[in-house]
Protein backbone atom coordinates (compact mmCIF):
# COMPACT_ATOMS: atom_id res chain seq x y z
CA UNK A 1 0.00 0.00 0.00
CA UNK A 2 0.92 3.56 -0.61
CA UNK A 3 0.55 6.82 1.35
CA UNK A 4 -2.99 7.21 -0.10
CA UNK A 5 -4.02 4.26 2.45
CA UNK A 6 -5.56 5.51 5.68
CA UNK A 7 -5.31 3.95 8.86
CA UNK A 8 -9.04 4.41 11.13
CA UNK A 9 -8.25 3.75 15.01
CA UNK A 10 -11.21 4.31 17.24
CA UNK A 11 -11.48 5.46 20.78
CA UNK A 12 -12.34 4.54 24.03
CA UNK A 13 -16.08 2.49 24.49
CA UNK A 14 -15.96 2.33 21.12
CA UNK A 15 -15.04 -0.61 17.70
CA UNK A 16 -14.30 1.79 15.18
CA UNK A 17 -18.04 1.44 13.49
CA UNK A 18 -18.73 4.54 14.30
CA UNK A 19 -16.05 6.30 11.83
CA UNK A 20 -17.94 4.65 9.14
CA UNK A 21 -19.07 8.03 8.25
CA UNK A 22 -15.39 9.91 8.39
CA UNK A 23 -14.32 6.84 6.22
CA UNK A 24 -16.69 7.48 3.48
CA UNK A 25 -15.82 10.98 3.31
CA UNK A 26 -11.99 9.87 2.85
CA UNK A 27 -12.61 7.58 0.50
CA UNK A 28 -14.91 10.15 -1.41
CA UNK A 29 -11.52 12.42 -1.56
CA UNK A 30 -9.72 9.32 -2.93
CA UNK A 31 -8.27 7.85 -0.15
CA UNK A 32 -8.05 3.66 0.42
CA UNK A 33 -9.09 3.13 4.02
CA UNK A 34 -8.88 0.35 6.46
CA UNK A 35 -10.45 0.16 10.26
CA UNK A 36 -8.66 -0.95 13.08
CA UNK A 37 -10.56 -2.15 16.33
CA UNK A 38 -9.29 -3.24 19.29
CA UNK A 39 -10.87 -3.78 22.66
CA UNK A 40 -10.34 -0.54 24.28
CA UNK A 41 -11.29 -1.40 27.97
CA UNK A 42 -9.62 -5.20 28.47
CA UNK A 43 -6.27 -5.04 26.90
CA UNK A 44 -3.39 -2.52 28.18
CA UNK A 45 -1.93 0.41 25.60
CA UNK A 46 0.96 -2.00 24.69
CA UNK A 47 -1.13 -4.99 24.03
CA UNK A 48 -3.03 -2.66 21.70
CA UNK A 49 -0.04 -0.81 20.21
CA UNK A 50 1.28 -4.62 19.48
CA UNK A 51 -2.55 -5.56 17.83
CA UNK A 52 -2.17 -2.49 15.46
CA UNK A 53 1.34 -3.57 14.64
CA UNK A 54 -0.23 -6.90 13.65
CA UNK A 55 -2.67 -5.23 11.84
CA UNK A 56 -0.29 -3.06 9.77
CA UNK A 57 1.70 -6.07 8.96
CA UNK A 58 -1.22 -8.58 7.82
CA UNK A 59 -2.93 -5.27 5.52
CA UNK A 60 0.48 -4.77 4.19
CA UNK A 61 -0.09 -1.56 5.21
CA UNK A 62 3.53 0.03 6.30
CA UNK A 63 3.49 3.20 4.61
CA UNK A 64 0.08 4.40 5.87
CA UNK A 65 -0.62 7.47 7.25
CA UNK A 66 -3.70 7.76 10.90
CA UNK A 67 -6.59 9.37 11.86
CA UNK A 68 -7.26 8.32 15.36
CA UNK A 69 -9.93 9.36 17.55
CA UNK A 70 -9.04 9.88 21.45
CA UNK A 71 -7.60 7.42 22.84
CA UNK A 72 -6.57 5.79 19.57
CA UNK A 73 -4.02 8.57 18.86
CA UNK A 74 -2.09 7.53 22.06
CA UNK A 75 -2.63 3.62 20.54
CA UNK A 76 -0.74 4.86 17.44
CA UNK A 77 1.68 7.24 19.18
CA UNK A 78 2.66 3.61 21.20
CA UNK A 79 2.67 1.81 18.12
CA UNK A 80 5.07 4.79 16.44
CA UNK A 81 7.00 4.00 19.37
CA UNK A 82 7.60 0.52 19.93
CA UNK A 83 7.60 -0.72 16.51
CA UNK A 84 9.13 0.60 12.71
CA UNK A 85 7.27 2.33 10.69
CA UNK A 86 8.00 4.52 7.58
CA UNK A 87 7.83 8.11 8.10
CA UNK A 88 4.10 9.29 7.87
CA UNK A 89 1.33 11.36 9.21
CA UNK A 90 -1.18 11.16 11.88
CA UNK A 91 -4.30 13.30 12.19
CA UNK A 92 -5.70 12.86 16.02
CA UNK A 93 -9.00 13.93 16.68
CA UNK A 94 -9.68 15.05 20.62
CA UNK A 95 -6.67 12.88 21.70
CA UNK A 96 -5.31 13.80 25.13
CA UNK A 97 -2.04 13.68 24.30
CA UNK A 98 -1.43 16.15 26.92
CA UNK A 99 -3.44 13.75 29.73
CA UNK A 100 -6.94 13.74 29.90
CA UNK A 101 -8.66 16.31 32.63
CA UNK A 102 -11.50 13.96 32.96
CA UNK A 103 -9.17 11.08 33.77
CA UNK A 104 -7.07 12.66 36.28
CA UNK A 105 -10.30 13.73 37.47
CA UNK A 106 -13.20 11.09 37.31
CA UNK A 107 -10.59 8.89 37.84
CA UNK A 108 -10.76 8.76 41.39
CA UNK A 109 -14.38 8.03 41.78
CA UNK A 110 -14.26 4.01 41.91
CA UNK A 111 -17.03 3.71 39.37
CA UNK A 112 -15.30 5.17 36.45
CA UNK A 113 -12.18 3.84 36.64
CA UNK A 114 -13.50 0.31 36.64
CA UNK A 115 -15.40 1.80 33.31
CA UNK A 116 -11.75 2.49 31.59
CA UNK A 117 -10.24 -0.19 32.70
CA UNK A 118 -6.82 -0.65 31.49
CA UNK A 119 -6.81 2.76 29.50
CA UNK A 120 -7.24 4.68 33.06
CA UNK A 121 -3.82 5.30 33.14
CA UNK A 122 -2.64 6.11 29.86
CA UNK A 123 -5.35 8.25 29.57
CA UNK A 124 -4.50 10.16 32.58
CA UNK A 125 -0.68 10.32 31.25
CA UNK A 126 -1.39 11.10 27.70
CA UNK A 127 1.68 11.30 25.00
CA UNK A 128 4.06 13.93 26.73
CA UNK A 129 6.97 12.94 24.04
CA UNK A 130 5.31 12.38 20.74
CA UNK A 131 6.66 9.37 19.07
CA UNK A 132 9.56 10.37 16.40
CA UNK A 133 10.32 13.71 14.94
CA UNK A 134 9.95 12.08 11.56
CA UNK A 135 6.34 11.96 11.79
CA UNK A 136 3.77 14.71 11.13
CA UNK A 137 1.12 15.28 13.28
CA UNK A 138 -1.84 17.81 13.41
CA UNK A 139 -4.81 18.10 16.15
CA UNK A 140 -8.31 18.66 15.30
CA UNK A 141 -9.93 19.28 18.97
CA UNK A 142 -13.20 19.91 19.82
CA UNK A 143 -14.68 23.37 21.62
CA UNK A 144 -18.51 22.41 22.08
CA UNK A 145 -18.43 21.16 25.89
CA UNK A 146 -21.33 18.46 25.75
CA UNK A 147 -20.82 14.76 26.41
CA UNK A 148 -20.09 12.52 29.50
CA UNK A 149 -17.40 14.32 30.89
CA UNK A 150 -18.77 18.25 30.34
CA UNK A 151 -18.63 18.33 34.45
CA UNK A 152 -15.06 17.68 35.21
CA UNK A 153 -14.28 20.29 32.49
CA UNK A 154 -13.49 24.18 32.76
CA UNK A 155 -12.85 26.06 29.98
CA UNK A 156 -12.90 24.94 26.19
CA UNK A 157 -13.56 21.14 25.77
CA UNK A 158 -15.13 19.00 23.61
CA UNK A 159 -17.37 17.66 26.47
CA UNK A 160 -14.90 14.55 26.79
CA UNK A 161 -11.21 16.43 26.38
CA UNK A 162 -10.53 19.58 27.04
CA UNK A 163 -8.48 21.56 24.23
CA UNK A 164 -5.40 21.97 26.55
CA UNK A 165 -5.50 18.17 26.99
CA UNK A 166 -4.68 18.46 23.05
CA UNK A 167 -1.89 20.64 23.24
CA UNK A 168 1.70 19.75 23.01
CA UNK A 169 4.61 21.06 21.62
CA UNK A 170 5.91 18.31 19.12
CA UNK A 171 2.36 19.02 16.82
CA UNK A 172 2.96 20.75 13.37
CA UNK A 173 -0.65 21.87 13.75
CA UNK A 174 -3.47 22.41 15.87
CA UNK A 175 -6.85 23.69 15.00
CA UNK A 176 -10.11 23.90 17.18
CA UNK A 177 -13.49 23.81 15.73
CA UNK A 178 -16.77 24.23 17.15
CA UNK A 179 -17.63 20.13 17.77
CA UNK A 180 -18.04 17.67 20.52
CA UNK A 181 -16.28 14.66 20.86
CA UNK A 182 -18.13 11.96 19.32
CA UNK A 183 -19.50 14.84 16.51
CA UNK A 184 -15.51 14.95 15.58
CA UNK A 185 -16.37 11.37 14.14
CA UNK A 186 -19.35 12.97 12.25
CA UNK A 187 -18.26 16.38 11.18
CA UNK A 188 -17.87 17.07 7.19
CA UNK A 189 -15.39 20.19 8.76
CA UNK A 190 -13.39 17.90 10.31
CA UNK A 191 -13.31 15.25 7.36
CA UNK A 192 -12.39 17.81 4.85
CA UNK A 193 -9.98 18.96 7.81
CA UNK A 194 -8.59 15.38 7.51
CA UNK A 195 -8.12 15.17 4.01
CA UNK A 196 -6.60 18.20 3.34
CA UNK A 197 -4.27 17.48 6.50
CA UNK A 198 -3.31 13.84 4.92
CA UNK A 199 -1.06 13.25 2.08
CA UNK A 200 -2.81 13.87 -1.52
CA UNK A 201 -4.97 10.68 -2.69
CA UNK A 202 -4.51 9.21 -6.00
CA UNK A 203 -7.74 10.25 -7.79
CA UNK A 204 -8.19 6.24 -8.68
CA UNK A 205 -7.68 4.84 -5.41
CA UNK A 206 -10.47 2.21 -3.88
CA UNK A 207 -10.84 1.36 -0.60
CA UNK A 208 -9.34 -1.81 1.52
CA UNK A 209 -11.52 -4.20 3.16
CA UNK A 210 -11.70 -3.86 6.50
């Protein structure tokens, strides 16, 4: 595959169905696409990093370039990390790369932290280092504060992450547009974001079976 081919990681809760509609757009633009799942809850950030890798290797998939959705960007910025891959780039949308405020937060009410299981903690300590300096990354985040986490929030947010959970110095780009965190998957703004953020699609290209 070639740098037209689009890697989909989903977040937390979720098995990557629900970017069926940011995939479509993609592929409208040109790109080939291929979802990732992975259970989010159950399996540690490594385990998951080393499932992508898998994934990647049996799609034959090693020049691809990411859009992950919250806590799939820090799945990909592990799998960056632990394992080769070709230079490429990676479009997060709402990732806490900078920790999540609702995680450090929520976190300490029992309940919750049972919810997010094994992603508690990697949530809470985010992607302080990037993963190479060969990559390029840009942030779409979120400013319309409604979803599950709205009241652990101050500020701008996304209703889930708040945009200063997005920030961090190793991004070529950061943009903020008026969405909440599961709208990101949803958004035609933040598709066309995507595709204009990605490397140019071959006009020809089809997509990959998931």
């Amino acid at each position: 595959m070639s740098f037209d081919d689009v890697c989909l990681v989903h977040g937390l809760w979720m098995t990557g169905i629900e970017m069926f509609l940011i995939r479509r757009r993609l592929e409208g633009m040109g790109f080939r696409t291929a979802r990732f799942s992975y259970p989010s809850v159950t399996c540690t950030l490594r385990e998951n990093s080393r499932r992508l890798h898998d994934f990647i290797e049996r799609k034959g998939m090693t020049g691809c370039s990411f859009v992950c959705h919250s806590y799939g960007g820090l799945v990909v910025c592990e799998y960056l990390r632990s394992h080769s891959h070709r230079p490429c780039r990676i479009v997060f949308l709402g990732s806490p790369v900078n920790g999540s405020t609702v995680a450090k937060r929520a976190g300490r009410i029992g309940l919750l932290g049972r919810l997010a299981g094994k992603s508690l903690e990697p949530l809470r300590k985010g992607c302080p280092g990037g993963c190479d300096v060969e990559h390029h990354y840009a942030m779409i985040a979120g400013s319309l504060n409604l979803g599950l986490g709205m009241f652990f929030l101050h500020g701008e947010a996304d209703g889930m992450v708040a945009v200063e959970d997005t920030l961090a110095p190793w991004l070529d780009k950061h943009m903020v547009i008026r969405c909440s965190h599961l709208a990101l998957l949803f958004s035609r703004q933040a598709a066309r974001l995507c595709g204009l953020l990605l490397p140019a699609a071959s006009a020809a290209a089809t997509s990959s079976t998931a």
